[in-house]
C-alpha atoms as a PDB file:
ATOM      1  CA  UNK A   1      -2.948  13.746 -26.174  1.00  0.00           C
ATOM      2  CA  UNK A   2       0.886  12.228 -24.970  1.00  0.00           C
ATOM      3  CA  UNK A   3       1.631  12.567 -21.567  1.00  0.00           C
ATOM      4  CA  UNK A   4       4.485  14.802 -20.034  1.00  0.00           C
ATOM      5  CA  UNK A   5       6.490  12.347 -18.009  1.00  0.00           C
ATOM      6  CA  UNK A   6       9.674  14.220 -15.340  1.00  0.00           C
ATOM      7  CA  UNK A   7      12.412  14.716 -16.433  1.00  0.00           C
ATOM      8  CA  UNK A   8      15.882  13.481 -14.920  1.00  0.00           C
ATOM      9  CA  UNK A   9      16.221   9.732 -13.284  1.00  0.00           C
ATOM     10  CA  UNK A  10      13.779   8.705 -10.838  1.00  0.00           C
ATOM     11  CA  UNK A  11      16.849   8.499  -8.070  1.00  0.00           C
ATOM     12  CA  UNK A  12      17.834  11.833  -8.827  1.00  0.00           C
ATOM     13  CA  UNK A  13      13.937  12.812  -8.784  1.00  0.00           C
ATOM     14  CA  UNK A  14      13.331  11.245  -5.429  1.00  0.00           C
ATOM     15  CA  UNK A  15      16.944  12.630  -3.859  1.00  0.00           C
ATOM     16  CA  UNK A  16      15.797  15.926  -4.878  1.00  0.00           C
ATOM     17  CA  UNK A  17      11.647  15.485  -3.723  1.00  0.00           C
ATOM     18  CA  UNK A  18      13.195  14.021   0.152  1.00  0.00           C
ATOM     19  CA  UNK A  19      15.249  17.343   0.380  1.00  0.00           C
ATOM     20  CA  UNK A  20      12.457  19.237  -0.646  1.00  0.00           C
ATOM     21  CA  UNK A  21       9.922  17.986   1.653  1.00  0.00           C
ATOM     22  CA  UNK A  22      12.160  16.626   4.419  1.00  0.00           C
ATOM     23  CA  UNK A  23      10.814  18.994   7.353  1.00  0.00           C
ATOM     24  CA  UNK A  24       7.249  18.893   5.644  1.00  0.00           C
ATOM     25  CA  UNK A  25       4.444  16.662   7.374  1.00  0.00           C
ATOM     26  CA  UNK A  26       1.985  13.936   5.865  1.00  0.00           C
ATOM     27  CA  UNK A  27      -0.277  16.756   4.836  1.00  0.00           C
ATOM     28  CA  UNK A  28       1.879  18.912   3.074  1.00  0.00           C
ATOM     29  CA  UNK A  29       3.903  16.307   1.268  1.00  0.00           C
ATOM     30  CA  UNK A  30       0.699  15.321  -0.077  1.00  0.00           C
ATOM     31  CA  UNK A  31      -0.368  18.631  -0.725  1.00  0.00           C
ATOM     32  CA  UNK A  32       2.901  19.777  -2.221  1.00  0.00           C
ATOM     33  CA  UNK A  33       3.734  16.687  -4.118  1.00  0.00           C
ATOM     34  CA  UNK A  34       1.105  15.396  -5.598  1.00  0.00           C
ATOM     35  CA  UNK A  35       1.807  18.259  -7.874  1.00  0.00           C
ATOM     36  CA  UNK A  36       5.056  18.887  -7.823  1.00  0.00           C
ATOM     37  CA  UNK A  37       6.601  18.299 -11.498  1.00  0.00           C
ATOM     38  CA  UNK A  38       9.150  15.930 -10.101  1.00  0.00           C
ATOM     39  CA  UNK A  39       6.439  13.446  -9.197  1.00  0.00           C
ATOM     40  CA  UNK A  40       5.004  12.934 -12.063  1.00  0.00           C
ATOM     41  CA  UNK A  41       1.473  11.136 -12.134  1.00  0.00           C
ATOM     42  CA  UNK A  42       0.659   9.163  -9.026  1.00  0.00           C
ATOM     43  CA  UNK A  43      -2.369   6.928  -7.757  1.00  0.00           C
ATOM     44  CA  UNK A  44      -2.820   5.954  -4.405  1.00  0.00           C
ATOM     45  CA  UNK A  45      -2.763   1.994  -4.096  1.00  0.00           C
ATOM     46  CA  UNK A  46      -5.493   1.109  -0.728  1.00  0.00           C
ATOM     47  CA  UNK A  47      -5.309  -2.188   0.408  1.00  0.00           C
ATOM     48  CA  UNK A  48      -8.800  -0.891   2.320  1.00  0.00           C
ATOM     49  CA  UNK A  49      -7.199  -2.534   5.341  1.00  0.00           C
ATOM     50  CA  UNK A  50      -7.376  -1.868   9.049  1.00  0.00           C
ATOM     51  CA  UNK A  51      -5.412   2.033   8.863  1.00  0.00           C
ATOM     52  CA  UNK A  52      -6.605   2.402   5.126  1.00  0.00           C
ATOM     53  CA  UNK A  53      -8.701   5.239   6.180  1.00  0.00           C
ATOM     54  CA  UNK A  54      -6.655   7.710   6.854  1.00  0.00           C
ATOM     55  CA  UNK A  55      -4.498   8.087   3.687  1.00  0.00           C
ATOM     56  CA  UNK A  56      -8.183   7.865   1.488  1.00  0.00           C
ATOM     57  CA  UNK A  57      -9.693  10.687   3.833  1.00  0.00           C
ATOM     58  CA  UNK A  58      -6.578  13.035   3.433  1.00  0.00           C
ATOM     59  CA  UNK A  59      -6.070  12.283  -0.173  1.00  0.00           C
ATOM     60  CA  UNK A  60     -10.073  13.132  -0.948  1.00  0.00           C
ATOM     61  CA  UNK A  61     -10.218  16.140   1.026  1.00  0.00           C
ATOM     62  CA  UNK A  62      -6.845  17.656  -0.886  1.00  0.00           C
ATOM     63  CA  UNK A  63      -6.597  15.394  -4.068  1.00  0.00           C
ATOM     64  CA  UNK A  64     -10.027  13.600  -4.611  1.00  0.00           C
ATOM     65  CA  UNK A  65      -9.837  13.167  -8.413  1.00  0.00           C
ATOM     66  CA  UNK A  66      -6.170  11.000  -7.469  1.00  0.00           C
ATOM     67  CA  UNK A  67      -7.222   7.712  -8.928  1.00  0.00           C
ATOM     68  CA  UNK A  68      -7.311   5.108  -5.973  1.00  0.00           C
ATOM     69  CA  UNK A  69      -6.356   1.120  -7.473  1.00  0.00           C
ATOM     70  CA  UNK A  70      -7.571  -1.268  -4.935  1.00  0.00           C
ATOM     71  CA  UNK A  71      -6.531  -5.005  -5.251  1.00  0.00           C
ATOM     72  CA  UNK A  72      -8.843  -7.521  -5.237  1.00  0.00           C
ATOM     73  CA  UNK A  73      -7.448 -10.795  -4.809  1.00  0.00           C
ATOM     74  CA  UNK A  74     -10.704 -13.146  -4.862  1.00  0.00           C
ATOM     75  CA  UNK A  75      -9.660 -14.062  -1.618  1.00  0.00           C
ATOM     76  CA  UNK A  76     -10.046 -10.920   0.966  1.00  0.00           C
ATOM     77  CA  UNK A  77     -12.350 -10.629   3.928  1.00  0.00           C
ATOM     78  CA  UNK A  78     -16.332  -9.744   2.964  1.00  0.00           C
ATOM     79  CA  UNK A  79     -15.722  -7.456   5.822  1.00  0.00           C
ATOM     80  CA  UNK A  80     -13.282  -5.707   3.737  1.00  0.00           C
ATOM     81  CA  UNK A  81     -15.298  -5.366   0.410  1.00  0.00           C
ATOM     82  CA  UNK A  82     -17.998  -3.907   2.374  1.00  0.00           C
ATOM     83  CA  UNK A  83     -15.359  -1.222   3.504  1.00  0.00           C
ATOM     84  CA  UNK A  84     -14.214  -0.699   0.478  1.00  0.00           C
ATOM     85  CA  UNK A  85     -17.521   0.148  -0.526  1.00  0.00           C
ATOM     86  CA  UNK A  86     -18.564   2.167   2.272  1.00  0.00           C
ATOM     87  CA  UNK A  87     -15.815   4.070   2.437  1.00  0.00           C
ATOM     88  CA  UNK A  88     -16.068   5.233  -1.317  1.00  0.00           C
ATOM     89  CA  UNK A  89     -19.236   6.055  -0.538  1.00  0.00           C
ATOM     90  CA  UNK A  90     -18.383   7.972   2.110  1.00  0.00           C
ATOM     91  CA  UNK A  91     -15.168   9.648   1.673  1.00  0.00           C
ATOM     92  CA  UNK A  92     -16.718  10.550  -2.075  1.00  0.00           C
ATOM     93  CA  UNK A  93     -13.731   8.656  -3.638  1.00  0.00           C
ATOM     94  CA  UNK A  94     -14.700   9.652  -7.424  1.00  0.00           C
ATOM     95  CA  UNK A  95     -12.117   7.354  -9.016  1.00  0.00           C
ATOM     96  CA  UNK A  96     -11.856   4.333  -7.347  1.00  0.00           C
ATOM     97  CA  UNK A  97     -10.545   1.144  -9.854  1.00  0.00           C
ATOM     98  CA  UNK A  98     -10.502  -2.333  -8.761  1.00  0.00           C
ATOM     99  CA  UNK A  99      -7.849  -4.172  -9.849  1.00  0.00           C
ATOM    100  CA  UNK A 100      -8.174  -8.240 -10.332  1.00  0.00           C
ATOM    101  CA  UNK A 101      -6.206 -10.811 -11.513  1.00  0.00           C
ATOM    102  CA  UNK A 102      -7.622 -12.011 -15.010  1.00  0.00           C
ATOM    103  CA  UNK A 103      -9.140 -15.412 -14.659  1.00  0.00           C
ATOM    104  CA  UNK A 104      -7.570 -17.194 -17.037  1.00  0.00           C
ATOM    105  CA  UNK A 105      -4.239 -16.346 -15.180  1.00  0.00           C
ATOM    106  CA  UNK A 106      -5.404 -17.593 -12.047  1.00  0.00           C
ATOM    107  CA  UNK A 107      -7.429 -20.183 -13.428  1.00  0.00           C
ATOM    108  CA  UNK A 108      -3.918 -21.860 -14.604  1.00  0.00           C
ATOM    109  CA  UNK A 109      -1.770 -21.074 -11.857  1.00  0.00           C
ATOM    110  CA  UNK A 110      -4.468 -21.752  -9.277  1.00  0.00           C
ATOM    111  CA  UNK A 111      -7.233 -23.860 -10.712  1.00  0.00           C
ATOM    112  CA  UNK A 112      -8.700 -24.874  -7.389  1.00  0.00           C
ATOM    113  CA  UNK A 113      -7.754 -22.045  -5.030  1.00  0.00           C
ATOM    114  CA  UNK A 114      -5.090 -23.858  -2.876  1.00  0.00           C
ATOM    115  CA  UNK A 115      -1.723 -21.964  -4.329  1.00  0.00           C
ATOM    116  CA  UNK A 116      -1.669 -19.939  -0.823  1.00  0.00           C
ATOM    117  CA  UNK A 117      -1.429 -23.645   1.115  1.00  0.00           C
ATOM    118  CA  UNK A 118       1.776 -24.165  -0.167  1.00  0.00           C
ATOM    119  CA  UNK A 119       3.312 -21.111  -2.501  1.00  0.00           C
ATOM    120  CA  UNK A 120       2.184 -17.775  -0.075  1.00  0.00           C
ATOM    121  CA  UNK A 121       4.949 -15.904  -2.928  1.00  0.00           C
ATOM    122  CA  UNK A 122       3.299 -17.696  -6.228  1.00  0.00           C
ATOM    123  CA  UNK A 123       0.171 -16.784  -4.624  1.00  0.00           C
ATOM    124  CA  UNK A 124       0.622 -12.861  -4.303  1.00  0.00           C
ATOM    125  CA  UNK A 125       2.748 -12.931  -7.415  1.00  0.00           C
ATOM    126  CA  UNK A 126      -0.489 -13.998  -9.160  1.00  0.00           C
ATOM    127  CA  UNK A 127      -3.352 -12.412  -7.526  1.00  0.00           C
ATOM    128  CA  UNK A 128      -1.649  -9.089  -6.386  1.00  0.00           C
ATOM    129  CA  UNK A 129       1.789  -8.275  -7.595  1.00  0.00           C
ATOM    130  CA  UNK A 130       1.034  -8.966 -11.398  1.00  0.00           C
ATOM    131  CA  UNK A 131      -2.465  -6.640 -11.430  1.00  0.00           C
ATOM    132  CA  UNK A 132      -0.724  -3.881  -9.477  1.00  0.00           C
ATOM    133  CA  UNK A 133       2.334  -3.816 -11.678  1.00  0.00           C
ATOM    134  CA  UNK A 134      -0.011  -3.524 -15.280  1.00  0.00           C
ATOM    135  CA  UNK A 135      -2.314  -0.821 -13.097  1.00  0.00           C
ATOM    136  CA  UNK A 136       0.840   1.231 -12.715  1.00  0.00           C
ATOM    137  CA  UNK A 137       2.119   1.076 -15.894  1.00  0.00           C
ATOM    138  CA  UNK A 138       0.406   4.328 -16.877  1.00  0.00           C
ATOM    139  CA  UNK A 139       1.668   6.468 -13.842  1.00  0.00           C
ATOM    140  CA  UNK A 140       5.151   8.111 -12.935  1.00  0.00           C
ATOM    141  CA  UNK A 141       4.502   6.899  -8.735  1.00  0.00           C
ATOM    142  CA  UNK A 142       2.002   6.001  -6.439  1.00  0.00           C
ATOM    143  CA  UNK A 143       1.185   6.373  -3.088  1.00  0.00           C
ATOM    144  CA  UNK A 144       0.876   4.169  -0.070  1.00  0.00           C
ATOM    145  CA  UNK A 145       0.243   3.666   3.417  1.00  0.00           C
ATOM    146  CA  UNK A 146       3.776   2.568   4.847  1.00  0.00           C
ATOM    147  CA  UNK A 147       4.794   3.456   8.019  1.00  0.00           C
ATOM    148  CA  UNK A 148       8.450   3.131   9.647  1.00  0.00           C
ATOM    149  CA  UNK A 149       6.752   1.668  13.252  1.00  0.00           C
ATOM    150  CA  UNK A 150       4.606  -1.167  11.507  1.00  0.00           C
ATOM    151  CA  UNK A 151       8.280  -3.747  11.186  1.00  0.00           C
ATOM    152  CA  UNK A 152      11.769  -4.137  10.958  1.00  0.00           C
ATOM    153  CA  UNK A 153      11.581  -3.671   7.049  1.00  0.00           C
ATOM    154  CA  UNK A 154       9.851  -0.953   7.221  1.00  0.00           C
ATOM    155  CA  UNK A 155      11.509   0.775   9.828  1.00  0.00           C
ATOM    156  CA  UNK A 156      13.556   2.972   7.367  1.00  0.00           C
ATOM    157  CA  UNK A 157      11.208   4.069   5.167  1.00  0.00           C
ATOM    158  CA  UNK A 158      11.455   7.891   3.737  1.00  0.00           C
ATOM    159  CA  UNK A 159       8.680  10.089   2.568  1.00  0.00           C
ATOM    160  CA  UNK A 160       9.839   8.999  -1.351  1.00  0.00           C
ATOM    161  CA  UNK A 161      11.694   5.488  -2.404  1.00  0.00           C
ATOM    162  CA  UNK A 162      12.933   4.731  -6.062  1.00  0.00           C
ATOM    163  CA  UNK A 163      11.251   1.470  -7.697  1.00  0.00           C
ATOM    164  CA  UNK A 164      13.880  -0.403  -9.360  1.00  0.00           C
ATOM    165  CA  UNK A 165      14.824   3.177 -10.937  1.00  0.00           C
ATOM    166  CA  UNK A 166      11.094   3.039 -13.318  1.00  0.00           C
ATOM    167  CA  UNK A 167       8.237   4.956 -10.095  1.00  0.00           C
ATOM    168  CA  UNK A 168       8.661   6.754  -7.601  1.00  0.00           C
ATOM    169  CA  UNK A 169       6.839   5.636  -4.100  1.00  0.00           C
ATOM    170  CA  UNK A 170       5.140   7.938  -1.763  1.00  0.00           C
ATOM    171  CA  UNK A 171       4.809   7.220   1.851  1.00  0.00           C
ATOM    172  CA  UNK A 172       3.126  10.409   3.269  1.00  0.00           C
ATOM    173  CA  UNK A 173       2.810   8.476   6.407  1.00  0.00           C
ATOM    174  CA  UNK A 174       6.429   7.180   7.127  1.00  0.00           C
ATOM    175  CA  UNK A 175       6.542   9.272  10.457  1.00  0.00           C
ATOM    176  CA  UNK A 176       3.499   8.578  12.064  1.00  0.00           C
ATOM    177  CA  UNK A 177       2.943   6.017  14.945  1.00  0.00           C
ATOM    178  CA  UNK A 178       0.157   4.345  15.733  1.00  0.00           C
ATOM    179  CA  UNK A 179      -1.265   6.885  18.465  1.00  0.00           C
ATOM    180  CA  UNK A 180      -1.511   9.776  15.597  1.00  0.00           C
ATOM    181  CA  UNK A 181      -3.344   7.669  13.295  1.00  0.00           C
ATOM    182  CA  UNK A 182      -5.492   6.485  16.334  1.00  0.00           C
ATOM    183  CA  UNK A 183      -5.853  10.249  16.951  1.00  0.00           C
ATOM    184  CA  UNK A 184      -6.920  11.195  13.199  1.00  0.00           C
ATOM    185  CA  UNK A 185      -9.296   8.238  12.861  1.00  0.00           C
ATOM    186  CA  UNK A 186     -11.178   9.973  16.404  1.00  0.00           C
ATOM    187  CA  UNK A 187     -10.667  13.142  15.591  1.00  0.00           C
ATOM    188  CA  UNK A 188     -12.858  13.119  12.113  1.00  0.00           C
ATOM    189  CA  UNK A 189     -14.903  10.159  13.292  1.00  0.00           C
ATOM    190  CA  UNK A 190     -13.882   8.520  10.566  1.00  0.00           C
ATOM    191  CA  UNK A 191     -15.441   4.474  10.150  1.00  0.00           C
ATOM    192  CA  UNK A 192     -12.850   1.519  11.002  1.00  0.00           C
ATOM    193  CA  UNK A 193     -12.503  -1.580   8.765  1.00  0.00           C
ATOM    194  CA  UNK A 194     -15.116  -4.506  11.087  1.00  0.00           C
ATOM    195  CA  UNK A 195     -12.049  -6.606  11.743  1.00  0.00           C
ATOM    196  CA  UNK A 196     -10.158  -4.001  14.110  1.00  0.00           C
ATOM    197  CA  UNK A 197     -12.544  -4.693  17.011  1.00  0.00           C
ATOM    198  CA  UNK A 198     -11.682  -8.476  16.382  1.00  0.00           C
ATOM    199  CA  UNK A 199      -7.844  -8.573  17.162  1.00  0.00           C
ATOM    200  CA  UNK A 200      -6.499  -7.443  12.922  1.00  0.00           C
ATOM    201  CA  UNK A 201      -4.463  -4.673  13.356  1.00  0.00           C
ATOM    202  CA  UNK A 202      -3.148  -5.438   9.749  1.00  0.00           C
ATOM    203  CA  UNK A 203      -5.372  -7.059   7.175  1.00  0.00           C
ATOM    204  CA  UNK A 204      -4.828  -9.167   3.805  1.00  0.00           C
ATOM    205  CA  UNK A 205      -6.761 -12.024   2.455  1.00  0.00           C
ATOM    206  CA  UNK A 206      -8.498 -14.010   4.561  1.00  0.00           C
ATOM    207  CA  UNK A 207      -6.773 -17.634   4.240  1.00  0.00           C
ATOM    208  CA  UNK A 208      -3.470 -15.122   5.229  1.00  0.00           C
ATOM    209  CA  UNK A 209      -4.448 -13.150   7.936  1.00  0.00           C
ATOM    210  CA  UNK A 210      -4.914 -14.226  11.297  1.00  0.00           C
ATOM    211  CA  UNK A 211      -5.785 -12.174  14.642  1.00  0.00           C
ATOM    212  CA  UNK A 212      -2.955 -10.372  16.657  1.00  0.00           C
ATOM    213  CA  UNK A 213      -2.376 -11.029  20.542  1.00  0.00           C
ATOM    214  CA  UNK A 214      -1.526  -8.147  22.863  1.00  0.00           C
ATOM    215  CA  UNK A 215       1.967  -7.071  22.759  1.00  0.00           C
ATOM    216  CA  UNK A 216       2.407  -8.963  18.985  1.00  0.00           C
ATOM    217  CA  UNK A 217       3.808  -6.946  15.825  1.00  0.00           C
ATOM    218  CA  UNK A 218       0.788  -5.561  14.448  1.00  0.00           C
ATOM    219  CA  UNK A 219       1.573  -7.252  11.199  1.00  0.00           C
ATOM    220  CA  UNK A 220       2.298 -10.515  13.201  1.00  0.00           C
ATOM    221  CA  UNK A 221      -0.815 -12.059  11.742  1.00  0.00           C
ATOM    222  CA  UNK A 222       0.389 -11.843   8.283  1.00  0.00           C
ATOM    223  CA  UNK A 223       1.536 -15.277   7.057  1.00  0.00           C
ATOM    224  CA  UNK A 224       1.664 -16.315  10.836  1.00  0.00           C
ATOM    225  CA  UNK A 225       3.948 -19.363  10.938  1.00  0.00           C
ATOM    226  CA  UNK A 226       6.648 -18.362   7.596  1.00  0.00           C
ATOM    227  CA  UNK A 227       9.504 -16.073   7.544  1.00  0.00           C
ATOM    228  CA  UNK A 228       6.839 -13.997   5.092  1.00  0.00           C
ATOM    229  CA  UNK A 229       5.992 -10.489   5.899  1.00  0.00           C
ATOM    230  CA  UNK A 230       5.114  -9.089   2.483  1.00  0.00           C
ATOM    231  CA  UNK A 231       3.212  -9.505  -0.257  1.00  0.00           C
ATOM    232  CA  UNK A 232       5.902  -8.573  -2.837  1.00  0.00           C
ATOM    233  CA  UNK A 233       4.273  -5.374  -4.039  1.00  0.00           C
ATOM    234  CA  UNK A 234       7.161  -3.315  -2.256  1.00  0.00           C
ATOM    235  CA  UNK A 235      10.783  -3.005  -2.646  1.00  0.00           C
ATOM    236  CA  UNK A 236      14.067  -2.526  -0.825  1.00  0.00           C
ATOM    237  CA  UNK A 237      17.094  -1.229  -3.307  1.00  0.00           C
ATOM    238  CA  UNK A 238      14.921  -2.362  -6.875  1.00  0.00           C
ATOM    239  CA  UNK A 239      14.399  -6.051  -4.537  1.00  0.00           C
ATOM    240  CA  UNK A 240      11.258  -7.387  -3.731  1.00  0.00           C
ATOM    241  CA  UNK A 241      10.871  -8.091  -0.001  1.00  0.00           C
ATOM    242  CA  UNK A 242       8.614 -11.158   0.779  1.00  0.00           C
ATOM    243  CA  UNK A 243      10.409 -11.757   4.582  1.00  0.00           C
ATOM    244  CA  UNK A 244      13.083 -10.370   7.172  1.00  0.00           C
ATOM    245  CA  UNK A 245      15.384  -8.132   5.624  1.00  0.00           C
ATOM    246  CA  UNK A 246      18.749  -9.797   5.285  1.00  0.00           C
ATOM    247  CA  UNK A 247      22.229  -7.882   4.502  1.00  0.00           C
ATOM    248  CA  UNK A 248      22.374  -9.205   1.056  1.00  0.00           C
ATOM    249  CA  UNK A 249      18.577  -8.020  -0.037  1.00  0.00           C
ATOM    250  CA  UNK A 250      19.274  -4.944   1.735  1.00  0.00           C
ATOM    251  CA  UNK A 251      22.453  -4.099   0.062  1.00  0.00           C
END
């Protein structure tokens, strides 16, 4: 059976969806939106990292058939498989895909597993940015875990952001700091990701990632030692952002 997709542009859509749910909180924009006609079809993308939890808990208590994609690089933590898997168990996540590179892609851009040693943006381009991008191909949005306090290029981000004018992206979470996430994860005794207790505040693959000293950007341990501070899977203005926002790549 063909799929309704929205109507209008997906600027207009997501002009119209941040009016409609500008006073609303994470709850009710997920709530509200993930059936509002505007949106579309969504998935939630979970890296299964260190804050993870809280977008999977509130999406399976309101929305637990949403399809979750989950990246698998080849390359993460074994603590962070074993989340992955607990907390599915868990949270009774009943669609749950992993999403992987295919081998013969990596097996030619990365034959012996050294791309991240000296191309951290070929690297993510292959093993991350690539998968996601055929994942989403069948869905009008998706949702993630973005939060205005966690950098400088994040520090603007709304409730809904255009894609390069072809998704819409939901960040239920834009408002919250640190403390209310603290808050939700005690509150519903919810399990943390292993590597919390060890200094990761903010968690990728495990040649990437690096613990975070007292008083550091939480995602100061991402690419430690490059301008890099993201993967490439989000956007500013249709442009992917793999470092410190300039004025050009934010105009």
């Amino acid at each position: 059976m063909p799929r309704d997709f929205p109507s209008g542009s997906v600027a207009d859509r997501v002009s119209a969806l941040n009016s409609r749910y500008r006073h609303h909180g994470a709850t009710a924009v997920l709530e509200h939106a993930l059936k509002d006609a505007d949106l579309g079809r969504v998935a939630l993308v979970s890296s299964f990292g260190a804050e993870s939890v809280v977008l999977l808990h509130l999406v399976s208590v309101i929305a637990p058939e949403t399809p979750v994609l989950f990246i698998d690089t080849r390359m993460l933590f074994r603590e962070t498989l074993d989340y992955q898997r607990q907390l599915a168990d868990t949270l009774n996540l009943c669609d749950v895909r992993t999403i992987r590179a295919t081998q013969p892609r990596v097996n030619f851009e990365d034959p012996d597993g050294t791309l991240n040693q000296f191309n951290t943006d070929a690297c993510c381009a292959v093993r991350k940015v690539e998968p996601l991008e055929r994942a989403l191909k069948t869905f009008d949005g998706w949702i993630t875990g973005r939060k205005r306090y966690q950098g400088n290029t994040r520090a603007e981000v709304e409730f809904f952001e255009s894609e390069e004018d072809r998704r819409i992206k939901v960040n239920p979470l834009a408002h919250w700091g640190r403390e209310d996430l603290e808050d939700y994860i005690a509150n519903n005794n919810l399990p943390r990701h292993p590597l919390v207790a060890k200094g990761y505040p903010s968690i990728g693959c495990e040649p990437c990632t690096s613990p975070v000293a007292e008083g550091e950007d939480p995602r100061a341990g991402r690419w430690r030692g490059s301008q890099k501070t993201e993967c490439g899977i989000h956007f500013i203005n249709g442009k992917a952002v793999r470092g410190p926002v300039t004025q050009e790549s934010a105009a």
